[in-house]
N, C-alpha and C. Protein backbone atom coordinates (compact mmCIF):
# COMPACT_ATOMS: atom_id res chain seq x y z
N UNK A 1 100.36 102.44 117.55
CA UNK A 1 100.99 101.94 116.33
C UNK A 1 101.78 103.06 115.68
N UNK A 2 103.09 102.75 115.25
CA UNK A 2 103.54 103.76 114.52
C UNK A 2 102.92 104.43 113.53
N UNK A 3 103.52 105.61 112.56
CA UNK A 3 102.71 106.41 111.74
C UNK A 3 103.84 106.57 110.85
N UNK A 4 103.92 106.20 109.35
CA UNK A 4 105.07 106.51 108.59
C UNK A 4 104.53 107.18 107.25
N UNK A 5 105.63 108.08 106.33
CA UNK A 5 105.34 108.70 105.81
C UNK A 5 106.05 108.07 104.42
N UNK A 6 105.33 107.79 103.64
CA UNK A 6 106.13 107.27 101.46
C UNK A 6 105.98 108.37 101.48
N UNK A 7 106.90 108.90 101.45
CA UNK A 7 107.35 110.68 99.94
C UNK A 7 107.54 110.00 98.62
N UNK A 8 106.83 110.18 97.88
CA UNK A 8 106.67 109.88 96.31
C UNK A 8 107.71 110.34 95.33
N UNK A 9 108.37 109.65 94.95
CA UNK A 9 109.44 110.52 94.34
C UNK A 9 109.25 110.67 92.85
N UNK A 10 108.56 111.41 92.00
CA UNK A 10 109.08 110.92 90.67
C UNK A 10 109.89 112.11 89.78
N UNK A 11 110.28 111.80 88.36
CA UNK A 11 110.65 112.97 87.86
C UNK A 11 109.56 113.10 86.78
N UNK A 12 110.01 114.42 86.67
CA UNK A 12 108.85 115.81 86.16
C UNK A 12 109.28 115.37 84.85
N UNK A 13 110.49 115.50 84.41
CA UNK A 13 110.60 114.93 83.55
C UNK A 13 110.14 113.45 82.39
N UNK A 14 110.20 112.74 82.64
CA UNK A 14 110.07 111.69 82.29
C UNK A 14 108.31 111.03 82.44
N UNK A 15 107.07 111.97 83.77
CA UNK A 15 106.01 111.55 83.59
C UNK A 15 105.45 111.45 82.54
N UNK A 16 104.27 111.12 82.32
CA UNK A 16 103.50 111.33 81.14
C UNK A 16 103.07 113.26 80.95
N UNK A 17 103.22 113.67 79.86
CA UNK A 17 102.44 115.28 80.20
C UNK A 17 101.11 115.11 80.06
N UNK A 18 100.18 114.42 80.40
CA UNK A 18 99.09 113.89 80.07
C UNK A 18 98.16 113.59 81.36
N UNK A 19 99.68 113.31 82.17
CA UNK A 19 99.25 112.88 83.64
C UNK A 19 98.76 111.01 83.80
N UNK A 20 98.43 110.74 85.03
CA UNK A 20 97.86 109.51 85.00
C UNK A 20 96.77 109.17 84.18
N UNK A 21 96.41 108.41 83.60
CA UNK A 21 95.79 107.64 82.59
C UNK A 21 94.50 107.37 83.68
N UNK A 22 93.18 107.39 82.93
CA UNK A 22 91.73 106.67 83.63
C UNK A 22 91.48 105.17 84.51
N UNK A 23 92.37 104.40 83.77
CA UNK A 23 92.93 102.59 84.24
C UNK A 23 93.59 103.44 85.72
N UNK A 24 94.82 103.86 85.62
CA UNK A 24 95.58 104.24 86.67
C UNK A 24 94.45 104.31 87.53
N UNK A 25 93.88 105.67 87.37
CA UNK A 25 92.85 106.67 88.61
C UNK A 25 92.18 105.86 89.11
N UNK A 26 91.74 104.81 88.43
CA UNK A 26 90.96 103.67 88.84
C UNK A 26 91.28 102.64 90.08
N UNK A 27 92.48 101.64 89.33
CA UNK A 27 93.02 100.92 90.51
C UNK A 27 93.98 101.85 91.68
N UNK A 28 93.89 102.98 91.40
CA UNK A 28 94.54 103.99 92.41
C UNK A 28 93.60 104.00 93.76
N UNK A 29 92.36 104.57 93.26
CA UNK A 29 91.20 104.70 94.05
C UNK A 29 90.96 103.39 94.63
N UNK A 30 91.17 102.22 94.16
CA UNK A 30 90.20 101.18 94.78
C UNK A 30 91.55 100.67 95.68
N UNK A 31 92.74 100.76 95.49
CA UNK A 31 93.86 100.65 96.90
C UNK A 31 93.68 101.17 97.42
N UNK A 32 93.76 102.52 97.47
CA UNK A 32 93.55 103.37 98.85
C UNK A 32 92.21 103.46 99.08
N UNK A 33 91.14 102.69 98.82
CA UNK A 33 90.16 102.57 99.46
C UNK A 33 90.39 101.79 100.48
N UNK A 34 90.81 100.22 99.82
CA UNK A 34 91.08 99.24 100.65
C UNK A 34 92.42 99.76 101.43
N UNK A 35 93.04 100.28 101.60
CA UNK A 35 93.96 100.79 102.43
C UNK A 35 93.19 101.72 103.23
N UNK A 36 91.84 102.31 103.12
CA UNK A 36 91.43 103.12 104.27
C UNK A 36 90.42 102.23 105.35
N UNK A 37 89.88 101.23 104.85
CA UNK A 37 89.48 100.39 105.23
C UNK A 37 90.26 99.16 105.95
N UNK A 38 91.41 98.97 105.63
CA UNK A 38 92.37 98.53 106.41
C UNK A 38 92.40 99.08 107.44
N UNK A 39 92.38 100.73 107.85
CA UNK A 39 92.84 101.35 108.78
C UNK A 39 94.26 102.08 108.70
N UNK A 40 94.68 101.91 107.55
CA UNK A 40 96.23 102.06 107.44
C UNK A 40 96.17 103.69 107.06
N UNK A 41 95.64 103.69 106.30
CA UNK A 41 96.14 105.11 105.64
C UNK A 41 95.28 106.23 106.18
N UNK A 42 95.87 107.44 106.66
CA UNK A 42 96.01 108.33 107.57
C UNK A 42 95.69 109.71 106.37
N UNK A 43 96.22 109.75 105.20
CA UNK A 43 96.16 110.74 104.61
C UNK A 43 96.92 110.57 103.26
N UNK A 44 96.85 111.28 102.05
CA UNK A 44 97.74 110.92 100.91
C UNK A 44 97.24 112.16 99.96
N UNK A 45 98.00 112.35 98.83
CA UNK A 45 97.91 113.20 98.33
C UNK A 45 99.16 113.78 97.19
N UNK A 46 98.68 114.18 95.87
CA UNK A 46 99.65 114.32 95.27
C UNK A 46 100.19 115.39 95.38
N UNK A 47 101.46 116.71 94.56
CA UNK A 47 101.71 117.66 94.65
C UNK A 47 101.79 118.30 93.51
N UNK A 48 101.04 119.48 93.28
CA UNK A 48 101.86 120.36 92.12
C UNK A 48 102.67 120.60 91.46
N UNK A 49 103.25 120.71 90.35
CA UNK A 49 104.39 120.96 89.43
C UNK A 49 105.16 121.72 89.94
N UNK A 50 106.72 121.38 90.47
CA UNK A 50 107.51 122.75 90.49
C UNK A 50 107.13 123.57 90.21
N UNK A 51 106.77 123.35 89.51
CA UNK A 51 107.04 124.99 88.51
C UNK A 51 106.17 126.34 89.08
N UNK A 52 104.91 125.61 90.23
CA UNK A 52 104.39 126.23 90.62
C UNK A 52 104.66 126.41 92.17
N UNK A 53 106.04 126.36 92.64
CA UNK A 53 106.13 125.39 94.04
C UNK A 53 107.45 126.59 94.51
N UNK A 54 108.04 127.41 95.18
CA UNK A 54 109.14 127.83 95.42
C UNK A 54 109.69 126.99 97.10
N UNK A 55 110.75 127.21 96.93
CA UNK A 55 111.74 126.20 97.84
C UNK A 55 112.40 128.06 98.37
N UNK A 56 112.19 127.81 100.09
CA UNK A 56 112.86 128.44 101.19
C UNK A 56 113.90 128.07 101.75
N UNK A 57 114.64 128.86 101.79
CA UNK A 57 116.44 128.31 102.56
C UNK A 57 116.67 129.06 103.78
N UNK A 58 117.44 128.31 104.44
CA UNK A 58 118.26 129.17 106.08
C UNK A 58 119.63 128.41 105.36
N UNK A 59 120.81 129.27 105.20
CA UNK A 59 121.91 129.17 105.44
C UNK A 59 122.86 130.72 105.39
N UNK A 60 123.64 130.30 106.66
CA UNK A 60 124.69 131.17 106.98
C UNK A 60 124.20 132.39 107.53
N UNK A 61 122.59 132.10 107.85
CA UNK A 61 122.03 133.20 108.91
C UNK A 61 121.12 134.32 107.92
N UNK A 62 121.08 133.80 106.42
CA UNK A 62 120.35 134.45 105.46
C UNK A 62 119.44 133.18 104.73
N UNK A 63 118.09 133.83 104.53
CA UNK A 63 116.99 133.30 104.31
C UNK A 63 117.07 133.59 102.62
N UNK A 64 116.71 132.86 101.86
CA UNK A 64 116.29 132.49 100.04
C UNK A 64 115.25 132.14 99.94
N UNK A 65 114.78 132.54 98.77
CA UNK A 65 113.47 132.37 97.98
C UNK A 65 113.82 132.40 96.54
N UNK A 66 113.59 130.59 96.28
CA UNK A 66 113.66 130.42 95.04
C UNK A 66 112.54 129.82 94.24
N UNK A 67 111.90 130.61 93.75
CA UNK A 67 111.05 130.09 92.67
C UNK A 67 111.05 128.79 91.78
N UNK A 68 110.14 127.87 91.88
CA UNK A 68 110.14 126.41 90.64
C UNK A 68 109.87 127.27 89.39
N UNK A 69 110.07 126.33 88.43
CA UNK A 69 110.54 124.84 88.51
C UNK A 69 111.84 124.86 88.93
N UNK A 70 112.58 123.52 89.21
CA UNK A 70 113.69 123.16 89.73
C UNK A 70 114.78 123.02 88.93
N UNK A 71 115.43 123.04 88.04
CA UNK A 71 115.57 122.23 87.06
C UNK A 71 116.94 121.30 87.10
N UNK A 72 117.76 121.82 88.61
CA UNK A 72 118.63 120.99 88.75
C UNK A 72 118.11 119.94 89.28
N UNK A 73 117.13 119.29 89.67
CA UNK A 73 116.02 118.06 90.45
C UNK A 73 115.85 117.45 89.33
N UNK A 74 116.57 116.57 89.63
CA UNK A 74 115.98 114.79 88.66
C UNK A 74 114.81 114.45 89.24
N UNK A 75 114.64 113.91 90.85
CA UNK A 75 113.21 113.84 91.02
C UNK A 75 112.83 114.72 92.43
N UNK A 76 111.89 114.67 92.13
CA UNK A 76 110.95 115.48 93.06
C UNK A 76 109.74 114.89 93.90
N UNK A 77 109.45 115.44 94.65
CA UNK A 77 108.35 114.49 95.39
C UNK A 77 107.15 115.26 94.63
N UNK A 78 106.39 114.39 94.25
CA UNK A 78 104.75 114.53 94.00
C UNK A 78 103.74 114.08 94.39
N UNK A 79 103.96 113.69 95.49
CA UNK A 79 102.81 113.23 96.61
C UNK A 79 103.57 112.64 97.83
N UNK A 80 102.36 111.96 98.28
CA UNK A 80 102.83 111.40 99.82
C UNK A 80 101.84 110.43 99.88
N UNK A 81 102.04 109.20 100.95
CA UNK A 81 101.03 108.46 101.65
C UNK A 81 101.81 108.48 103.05
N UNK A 82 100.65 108.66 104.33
CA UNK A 82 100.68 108.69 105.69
C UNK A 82 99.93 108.09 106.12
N UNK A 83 100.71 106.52 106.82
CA UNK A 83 99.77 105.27 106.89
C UNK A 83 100.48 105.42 108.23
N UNK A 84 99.74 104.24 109.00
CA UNK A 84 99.73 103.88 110.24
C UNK A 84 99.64 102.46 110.17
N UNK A 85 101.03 101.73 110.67
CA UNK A 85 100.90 100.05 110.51
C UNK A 85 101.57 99.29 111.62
N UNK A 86 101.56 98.08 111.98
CA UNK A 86 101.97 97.83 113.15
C UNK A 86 103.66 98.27 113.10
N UNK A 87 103.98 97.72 111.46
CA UNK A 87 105.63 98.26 111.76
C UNK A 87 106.15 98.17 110.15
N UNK A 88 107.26 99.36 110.16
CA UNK A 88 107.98 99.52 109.01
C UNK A 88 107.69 98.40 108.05
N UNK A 89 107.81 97.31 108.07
CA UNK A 89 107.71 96.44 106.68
C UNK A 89 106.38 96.37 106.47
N UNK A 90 105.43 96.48 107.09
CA UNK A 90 103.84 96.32 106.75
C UNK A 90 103.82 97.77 105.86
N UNK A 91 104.45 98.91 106.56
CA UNK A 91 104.42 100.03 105.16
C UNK A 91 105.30 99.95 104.50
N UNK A 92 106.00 99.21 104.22
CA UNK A 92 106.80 98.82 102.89
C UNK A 92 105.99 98.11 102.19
N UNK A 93 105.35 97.18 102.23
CA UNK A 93 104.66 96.07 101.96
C UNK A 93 103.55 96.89 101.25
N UNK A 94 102.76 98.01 101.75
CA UNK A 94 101.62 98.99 101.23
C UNK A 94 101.95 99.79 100.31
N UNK A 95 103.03 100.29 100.49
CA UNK A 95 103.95 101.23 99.72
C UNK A 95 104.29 100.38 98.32
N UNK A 96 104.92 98.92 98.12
CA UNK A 96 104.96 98.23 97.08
C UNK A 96 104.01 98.54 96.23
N UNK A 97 102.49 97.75 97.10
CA UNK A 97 101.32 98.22 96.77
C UNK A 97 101.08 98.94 95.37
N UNK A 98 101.02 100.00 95.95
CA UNK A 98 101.16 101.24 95.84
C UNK A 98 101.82 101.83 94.51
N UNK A 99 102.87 101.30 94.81
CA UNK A 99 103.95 101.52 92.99
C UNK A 99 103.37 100.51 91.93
N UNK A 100 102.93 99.32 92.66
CA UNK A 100 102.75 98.40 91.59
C UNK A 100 101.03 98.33 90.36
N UNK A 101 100.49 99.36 90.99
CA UNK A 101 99.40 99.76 90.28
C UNK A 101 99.77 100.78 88.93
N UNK A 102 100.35 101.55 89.17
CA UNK A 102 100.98 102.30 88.06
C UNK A 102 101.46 101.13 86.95
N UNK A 103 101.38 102.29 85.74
CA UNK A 103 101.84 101.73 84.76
C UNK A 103 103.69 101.42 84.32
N UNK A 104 104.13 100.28 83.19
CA UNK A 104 105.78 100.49 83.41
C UNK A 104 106.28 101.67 83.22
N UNK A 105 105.44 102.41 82.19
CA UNK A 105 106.70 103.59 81.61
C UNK A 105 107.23 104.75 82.97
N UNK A 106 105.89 104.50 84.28
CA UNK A 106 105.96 105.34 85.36
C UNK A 106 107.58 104.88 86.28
N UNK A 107 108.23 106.04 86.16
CA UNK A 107 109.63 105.78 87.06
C UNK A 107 109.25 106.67 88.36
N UNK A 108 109.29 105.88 89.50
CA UNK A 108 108.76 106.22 90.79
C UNK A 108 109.44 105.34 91.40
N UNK A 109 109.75 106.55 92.78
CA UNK A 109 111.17 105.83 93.87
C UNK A 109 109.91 106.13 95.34
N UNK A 110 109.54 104.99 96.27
CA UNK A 110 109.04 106.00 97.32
C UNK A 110 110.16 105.70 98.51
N UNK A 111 110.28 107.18 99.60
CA UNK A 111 111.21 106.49 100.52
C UNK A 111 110.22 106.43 101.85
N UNK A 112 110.47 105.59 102.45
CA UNK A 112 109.51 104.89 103.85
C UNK A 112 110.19 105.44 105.04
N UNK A 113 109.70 106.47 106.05
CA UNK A 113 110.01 106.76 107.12
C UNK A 113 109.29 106.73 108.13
N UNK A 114 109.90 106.48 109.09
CA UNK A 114 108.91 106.66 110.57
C UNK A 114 108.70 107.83 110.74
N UNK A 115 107.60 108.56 111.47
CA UNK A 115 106.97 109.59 112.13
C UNK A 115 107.83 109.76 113.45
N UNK A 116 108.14 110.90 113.77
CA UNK A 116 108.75 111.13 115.30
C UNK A 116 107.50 111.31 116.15
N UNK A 117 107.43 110.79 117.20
CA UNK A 117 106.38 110.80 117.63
C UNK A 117 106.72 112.30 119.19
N UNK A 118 105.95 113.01 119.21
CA UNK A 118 106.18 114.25 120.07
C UNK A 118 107.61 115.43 119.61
């Protein structure tokens, strides 16, 4: 079965500074329960604040090191889910899921890719 990856997109900006709310953490946990119990989900996980995060470059045969926060980044990835489903729309379909537990004020983009396999 394929293996695809939601990169979580949100902005730093606009979250709560408070973070997810107790309700959230809640129906968060009990999807990806039932999503591990499905068999689907492979791994997930949120990410750290820019601000604590530096971004590495290769161009023109010279290597960069730039320190977060970002601040030209509207959004940023802050997590991931790595599910395993028979096919792309079944992890779209999880991925919906997924956004639709959060609360409205949460602005979150995820993008759905296949795994290369070897």
């Amino acid at each position: 079965m394929p293996r695809y990856l939601s990169l979580i997109r949100v902005s730093e900006t606009d979250a709560p500074a408070e973070g997810p709310s107790p309700e959230l953490m809640r129906r968060m946990g009990e999807l990806l329960e039932e999503m591990t119990k499905a068999g689907v989900m492979l791994d997930n996980a949120g990410l750290a604040p820019t601000a604590e995060g530096a971004r590495v470059r290769w161009e023109g045969g010279r290597l960069s090191v730039t320190d977060g926060p970002f601040t030209e980044t509207k959004e940023v990835i802050g997590g991931y889910l790595f599910l395993q489903t028979k096919d792309r729309a079944e992890a779209v379909e999880w991925t919906k899921r997924f956004l639709k537990v959060h609360e409205e004020h949460w602005t979150i983009t995820c993008e759905v890719r296949e795994v290369g396999e070897g």
